[in-house]
C-alpha atoms as a PDB file:
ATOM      1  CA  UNK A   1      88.517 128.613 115.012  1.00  0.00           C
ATOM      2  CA  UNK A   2      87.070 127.672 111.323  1.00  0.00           C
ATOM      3  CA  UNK A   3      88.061 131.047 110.436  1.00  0.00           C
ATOM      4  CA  UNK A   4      92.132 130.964 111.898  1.00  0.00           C
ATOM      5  CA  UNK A   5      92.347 128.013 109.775  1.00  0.00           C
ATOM      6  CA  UNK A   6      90.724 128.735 106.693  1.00  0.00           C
ATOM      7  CA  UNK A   7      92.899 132.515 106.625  1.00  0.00           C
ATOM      8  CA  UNK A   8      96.063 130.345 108.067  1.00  0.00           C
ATOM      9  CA  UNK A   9      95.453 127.937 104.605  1.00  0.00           C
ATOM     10  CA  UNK A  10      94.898 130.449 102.299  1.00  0.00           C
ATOM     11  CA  UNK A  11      97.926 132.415 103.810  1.00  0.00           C
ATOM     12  CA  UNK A  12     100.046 129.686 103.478  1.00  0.00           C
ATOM     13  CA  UNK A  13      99.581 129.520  99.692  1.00  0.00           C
ATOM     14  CA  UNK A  14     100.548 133.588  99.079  1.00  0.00           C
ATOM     15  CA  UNK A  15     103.844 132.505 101.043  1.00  0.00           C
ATOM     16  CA  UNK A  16     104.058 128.894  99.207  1.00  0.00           C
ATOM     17  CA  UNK A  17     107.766 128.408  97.670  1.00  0.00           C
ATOM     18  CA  UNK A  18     107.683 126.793  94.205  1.00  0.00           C
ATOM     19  CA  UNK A  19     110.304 124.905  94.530  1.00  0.00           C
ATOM     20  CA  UNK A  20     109.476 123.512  98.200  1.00  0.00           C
ATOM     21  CA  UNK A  21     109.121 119.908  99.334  1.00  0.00           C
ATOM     22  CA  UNK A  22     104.590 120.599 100.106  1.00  0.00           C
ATOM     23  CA  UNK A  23     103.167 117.721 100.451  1.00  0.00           C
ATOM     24  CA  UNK A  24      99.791 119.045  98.292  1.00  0.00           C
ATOM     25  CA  UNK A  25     102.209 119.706  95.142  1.00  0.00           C
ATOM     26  CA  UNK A  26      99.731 122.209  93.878  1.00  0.00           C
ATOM     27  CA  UNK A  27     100.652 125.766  93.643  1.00  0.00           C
ATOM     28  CA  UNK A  28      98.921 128.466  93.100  1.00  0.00           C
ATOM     29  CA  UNK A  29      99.955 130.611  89.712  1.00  0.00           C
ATOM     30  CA  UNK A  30      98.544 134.298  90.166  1.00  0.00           C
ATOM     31  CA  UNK A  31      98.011 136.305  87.176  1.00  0.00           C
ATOM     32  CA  UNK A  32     100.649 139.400  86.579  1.00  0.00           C
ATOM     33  CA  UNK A  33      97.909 141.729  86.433  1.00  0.00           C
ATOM     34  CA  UNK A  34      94.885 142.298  88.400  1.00  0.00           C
ATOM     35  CA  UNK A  35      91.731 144.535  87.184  1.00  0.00           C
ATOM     36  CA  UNK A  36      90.499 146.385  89.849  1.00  0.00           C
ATOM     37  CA  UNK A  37      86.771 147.026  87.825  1.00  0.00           C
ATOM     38  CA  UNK A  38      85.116 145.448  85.124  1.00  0.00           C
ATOM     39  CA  UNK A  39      84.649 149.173  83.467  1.00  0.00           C
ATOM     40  CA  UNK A  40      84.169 152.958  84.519  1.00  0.00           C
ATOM     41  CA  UNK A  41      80.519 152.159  84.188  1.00  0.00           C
ATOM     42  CA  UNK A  42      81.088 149.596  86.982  1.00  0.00           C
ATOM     43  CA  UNK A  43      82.924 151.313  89.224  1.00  0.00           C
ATOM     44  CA  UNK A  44      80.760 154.567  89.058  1.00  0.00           C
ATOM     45  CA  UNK A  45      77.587 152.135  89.856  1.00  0.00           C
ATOM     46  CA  UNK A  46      79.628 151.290  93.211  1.00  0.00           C
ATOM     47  CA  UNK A  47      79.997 155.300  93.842  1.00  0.00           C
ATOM     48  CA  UNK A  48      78.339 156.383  96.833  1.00  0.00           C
ATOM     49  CA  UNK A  49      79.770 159.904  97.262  1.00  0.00           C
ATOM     50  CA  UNK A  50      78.305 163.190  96.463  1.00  0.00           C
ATOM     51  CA  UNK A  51      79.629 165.253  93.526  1.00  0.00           C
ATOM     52  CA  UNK A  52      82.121 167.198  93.773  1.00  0.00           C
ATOM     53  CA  UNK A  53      80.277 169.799  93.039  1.00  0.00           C
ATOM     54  CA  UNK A  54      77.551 169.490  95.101  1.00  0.00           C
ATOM     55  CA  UNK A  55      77.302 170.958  98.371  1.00  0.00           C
ATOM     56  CA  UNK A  56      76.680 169.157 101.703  1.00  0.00           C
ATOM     57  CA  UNK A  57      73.503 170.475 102.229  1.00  0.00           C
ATOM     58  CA  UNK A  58      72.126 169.871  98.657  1.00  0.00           C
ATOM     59  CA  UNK A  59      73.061 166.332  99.094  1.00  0.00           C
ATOM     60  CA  UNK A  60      71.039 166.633 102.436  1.00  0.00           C
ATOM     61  CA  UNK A  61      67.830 168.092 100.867  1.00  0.00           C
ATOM     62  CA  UNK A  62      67.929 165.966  97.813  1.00  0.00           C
ATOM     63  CA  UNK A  63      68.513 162.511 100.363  1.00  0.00           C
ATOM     64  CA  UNK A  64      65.591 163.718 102.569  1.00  0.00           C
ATOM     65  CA  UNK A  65      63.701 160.856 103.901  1.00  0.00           C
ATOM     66  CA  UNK A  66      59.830 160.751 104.597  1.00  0.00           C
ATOM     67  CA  UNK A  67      58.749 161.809 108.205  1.00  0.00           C
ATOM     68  CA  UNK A  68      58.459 158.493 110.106  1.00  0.00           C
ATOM     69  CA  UNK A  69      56.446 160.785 112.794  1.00  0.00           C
ATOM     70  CA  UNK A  70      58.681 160.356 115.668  1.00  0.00           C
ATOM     71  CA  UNK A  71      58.669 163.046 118.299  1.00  0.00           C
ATOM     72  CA  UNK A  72      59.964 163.639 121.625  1.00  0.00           C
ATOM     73  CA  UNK A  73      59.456 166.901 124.011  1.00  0.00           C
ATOM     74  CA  UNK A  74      60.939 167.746 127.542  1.00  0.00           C
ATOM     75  CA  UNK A  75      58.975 166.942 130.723  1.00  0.00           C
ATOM     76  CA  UNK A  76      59.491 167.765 134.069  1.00  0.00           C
ATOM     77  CA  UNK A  77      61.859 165.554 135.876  1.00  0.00           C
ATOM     78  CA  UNK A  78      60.519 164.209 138.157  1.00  0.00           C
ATOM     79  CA  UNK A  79      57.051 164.923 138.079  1.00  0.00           C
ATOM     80  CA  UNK A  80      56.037 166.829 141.630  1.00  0.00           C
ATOM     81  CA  UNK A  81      52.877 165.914 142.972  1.00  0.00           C
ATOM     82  CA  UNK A  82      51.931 169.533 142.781  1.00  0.00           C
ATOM     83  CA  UNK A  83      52.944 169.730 139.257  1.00  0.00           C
ATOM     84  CA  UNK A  84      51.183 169.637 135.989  1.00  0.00           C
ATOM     85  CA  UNK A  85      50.999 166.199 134.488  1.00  0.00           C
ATOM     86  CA  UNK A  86      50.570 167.717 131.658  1.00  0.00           C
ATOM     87  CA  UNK A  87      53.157 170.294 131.410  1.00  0.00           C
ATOM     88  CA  UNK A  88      55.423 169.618 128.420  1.00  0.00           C
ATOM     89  CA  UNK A  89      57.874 171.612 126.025  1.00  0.00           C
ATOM     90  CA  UNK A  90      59.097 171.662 122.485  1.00  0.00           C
ATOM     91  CA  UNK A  91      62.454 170.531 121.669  1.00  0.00           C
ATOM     92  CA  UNK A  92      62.899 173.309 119.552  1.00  0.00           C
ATOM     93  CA  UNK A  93      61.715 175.664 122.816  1.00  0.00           C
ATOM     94  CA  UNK A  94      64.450 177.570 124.987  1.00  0.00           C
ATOM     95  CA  UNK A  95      63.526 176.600 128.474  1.00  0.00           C
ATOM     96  CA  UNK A  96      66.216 175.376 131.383  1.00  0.00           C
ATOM     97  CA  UNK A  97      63.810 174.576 133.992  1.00  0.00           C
ATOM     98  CA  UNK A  98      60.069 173.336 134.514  1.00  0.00           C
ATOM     99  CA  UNK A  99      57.645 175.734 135.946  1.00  0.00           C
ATOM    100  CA  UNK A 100      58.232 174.201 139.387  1.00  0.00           C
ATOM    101  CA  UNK A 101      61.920 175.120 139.417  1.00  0.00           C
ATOM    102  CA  UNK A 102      62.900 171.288 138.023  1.00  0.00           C
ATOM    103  CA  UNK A 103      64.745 169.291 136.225  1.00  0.00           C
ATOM    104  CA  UNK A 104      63.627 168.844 132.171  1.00  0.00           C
ATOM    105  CA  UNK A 105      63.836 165.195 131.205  1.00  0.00           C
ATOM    106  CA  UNK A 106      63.111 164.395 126.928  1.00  0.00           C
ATOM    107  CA  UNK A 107      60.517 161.777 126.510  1.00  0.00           C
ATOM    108  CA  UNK A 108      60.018 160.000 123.388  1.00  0.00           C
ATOM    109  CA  UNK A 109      57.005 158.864 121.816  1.00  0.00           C
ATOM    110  CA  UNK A 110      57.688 155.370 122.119  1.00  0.00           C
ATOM    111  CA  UNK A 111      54.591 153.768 120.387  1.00  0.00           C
ATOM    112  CA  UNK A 112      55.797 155.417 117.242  1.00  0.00           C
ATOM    113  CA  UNK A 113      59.403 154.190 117.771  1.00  0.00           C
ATOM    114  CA  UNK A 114      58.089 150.886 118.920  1.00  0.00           C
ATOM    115  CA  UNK A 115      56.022 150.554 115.649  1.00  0.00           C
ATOM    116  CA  UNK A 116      59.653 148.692 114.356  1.00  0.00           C
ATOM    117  CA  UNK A 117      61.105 145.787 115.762  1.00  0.00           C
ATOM    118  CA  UNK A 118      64.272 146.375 117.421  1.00  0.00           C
ATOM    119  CA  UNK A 119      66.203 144.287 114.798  1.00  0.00           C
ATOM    120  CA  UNK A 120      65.059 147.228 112.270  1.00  0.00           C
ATOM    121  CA  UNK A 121      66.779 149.889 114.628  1.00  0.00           C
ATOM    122  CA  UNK A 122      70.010 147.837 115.000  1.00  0.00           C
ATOM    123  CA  UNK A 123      70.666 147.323 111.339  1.00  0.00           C
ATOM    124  CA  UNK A 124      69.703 151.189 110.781  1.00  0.00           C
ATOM    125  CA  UNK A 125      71.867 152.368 112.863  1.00  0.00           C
ATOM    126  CA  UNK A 126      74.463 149.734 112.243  1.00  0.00           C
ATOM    127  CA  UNK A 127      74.572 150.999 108.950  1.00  0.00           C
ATOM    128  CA  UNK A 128      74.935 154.593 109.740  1.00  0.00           C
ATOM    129  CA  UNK A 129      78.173 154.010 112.008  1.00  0.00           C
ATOM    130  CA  UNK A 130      81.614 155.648 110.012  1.00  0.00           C
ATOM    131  CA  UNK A 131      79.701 156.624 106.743  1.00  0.00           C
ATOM    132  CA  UNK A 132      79.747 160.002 105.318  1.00  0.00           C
ATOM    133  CA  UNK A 133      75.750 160.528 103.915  1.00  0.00           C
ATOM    134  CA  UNK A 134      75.113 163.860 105.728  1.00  0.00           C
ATOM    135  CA  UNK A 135      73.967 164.011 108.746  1.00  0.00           C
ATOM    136  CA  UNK A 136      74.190 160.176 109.665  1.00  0.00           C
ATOM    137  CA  UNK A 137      77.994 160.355 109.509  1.00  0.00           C
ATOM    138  CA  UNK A 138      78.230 161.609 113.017  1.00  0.00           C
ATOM    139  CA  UNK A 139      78.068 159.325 116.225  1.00  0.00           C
ATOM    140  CA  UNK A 140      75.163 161.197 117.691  1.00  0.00           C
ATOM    141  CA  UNK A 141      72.984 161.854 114.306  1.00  0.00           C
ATOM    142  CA  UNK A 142      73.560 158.758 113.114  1.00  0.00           C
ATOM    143  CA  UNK A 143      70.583 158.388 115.750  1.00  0.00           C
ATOM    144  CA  UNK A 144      68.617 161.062 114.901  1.00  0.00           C
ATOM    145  CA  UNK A 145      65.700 159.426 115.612  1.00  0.00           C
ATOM    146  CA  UNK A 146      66.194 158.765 119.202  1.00  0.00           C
ATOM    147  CA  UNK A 147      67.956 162.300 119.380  1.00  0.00           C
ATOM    148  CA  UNK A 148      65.950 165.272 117.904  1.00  0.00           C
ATOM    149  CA  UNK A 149      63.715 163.242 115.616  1.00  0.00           C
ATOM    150  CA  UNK A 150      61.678 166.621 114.511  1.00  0.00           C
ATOM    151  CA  UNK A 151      64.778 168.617 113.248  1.00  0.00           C
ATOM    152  CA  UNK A 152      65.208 168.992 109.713  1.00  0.00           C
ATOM    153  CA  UNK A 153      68.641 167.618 108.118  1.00  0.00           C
ATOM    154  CA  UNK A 154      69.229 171.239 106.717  1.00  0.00           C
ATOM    155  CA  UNK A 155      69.094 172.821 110.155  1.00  0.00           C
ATOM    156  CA  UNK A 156      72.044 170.102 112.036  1.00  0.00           C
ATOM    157  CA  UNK A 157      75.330 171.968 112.125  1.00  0.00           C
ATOM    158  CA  UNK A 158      77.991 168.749 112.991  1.00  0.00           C
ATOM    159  CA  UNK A 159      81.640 167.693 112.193  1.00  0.00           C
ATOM    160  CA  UNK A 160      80.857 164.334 112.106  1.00  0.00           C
ATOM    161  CA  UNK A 161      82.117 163.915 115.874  1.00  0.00           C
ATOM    162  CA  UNK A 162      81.963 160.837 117.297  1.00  0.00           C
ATOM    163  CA  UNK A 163      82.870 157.228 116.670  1.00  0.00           C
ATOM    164  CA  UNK A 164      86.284 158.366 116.375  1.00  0.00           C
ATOM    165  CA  UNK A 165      89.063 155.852 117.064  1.00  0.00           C
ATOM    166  CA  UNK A 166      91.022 156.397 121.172  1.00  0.00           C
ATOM    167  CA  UNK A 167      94.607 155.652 120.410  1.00  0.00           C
ATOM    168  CA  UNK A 168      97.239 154.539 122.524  1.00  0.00           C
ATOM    169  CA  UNK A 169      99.562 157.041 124.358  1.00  0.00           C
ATOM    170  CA  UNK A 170     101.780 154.784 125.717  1.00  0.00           C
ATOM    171  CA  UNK A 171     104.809 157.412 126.131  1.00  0.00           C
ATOM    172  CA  UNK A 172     102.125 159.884 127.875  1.00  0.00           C
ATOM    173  CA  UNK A 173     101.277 156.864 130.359  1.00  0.00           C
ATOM    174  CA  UNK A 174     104.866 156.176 131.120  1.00  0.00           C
ATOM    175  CA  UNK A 175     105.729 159.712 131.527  1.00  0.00           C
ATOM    176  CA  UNK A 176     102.657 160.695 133.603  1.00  0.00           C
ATOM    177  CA  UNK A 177     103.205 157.523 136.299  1.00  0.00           C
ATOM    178  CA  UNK A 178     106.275 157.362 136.508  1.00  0.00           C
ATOM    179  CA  UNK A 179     106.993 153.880 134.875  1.00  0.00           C
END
């Protein structure tokens, strides 16, 4: 509610009449011009985009971060009581089923992940959602680390899918059921 009122206030002064009866009788003189930067030195310091020149996999190799040592590998899902508990494959390995005819599930090594607080993962990945830095930019390797942590940034082939905006199709709904 603090907020409504403090945007309805400062609203109100944009829209203010000069010559209006406001009880305040201060108005607010704008300057004709605005600067939008300081200087080009300024505004370049605020640049977070690659070089034109640059190509998105450069960018990739030259932003590479250190390995945190997460990993995760495919298990059998579930685990038969005949079955090995120690049967376990590579992510990077091309296999559909266990060697019992199963399911695969991924399992993560969790005391790595859990080696930061969950407050560390939220503001990680909260600052990954709708950028651009390659691969991050897309809704599913903006979690890379939950997702294929092993896989080298060079070797992700995306188009940034995900986190994209649903819009309404209102005239699709009406023609569709009939309303």
């Amino acid at each position: 509610m603090a907020t409504a009122a403090a945007t309805t206030s400062s609203l109100s002064l944009l829209f203010a009449r000069p010559n209006s009866r406001h009880p305040s009788g201060s108005h607010l003189r704008l300057p004709r011009r605005a600067r939008c930067a300081a200087s080009d030195a300024a505004a370049t310091a605020t640049k977070h985009r690659r070089p034109a020149e640059e190509n998105i996999r450069e960018e990739a190799a030259r932003l590479r971060g250190p390995s945190q040592g997460f990993s995760a590998w495919y298990v059998p899902f579930p685990l038969t009581p005949d079955g090995d508990p120690n049967e376990r494959y590579s992510l990077d390995e091309v296999v559909y089923r266990s060697s019992s005819g199963g399911l695969l599930d991924v399992q993560h090594d969790m005391e790595a992940l859990a080696r930061y607080p969950g407050s560390y993962w939220r503001d990680l990945f909260d600052s990954r959602a709708g950028g651009t830095a390659w691969p991050y930019g897309s809704g599913v390797w903006s979690k890379k680390e939950f997702v294929l942590p092993e896989i080298d940034s060079d070797h992700i082939v995306s188009l940034f899918e995900g986190n994209s905006n649903l819009f309404w199709a209102e005239r699709l709904g009406r023609s569709t059921s009939g309303g």
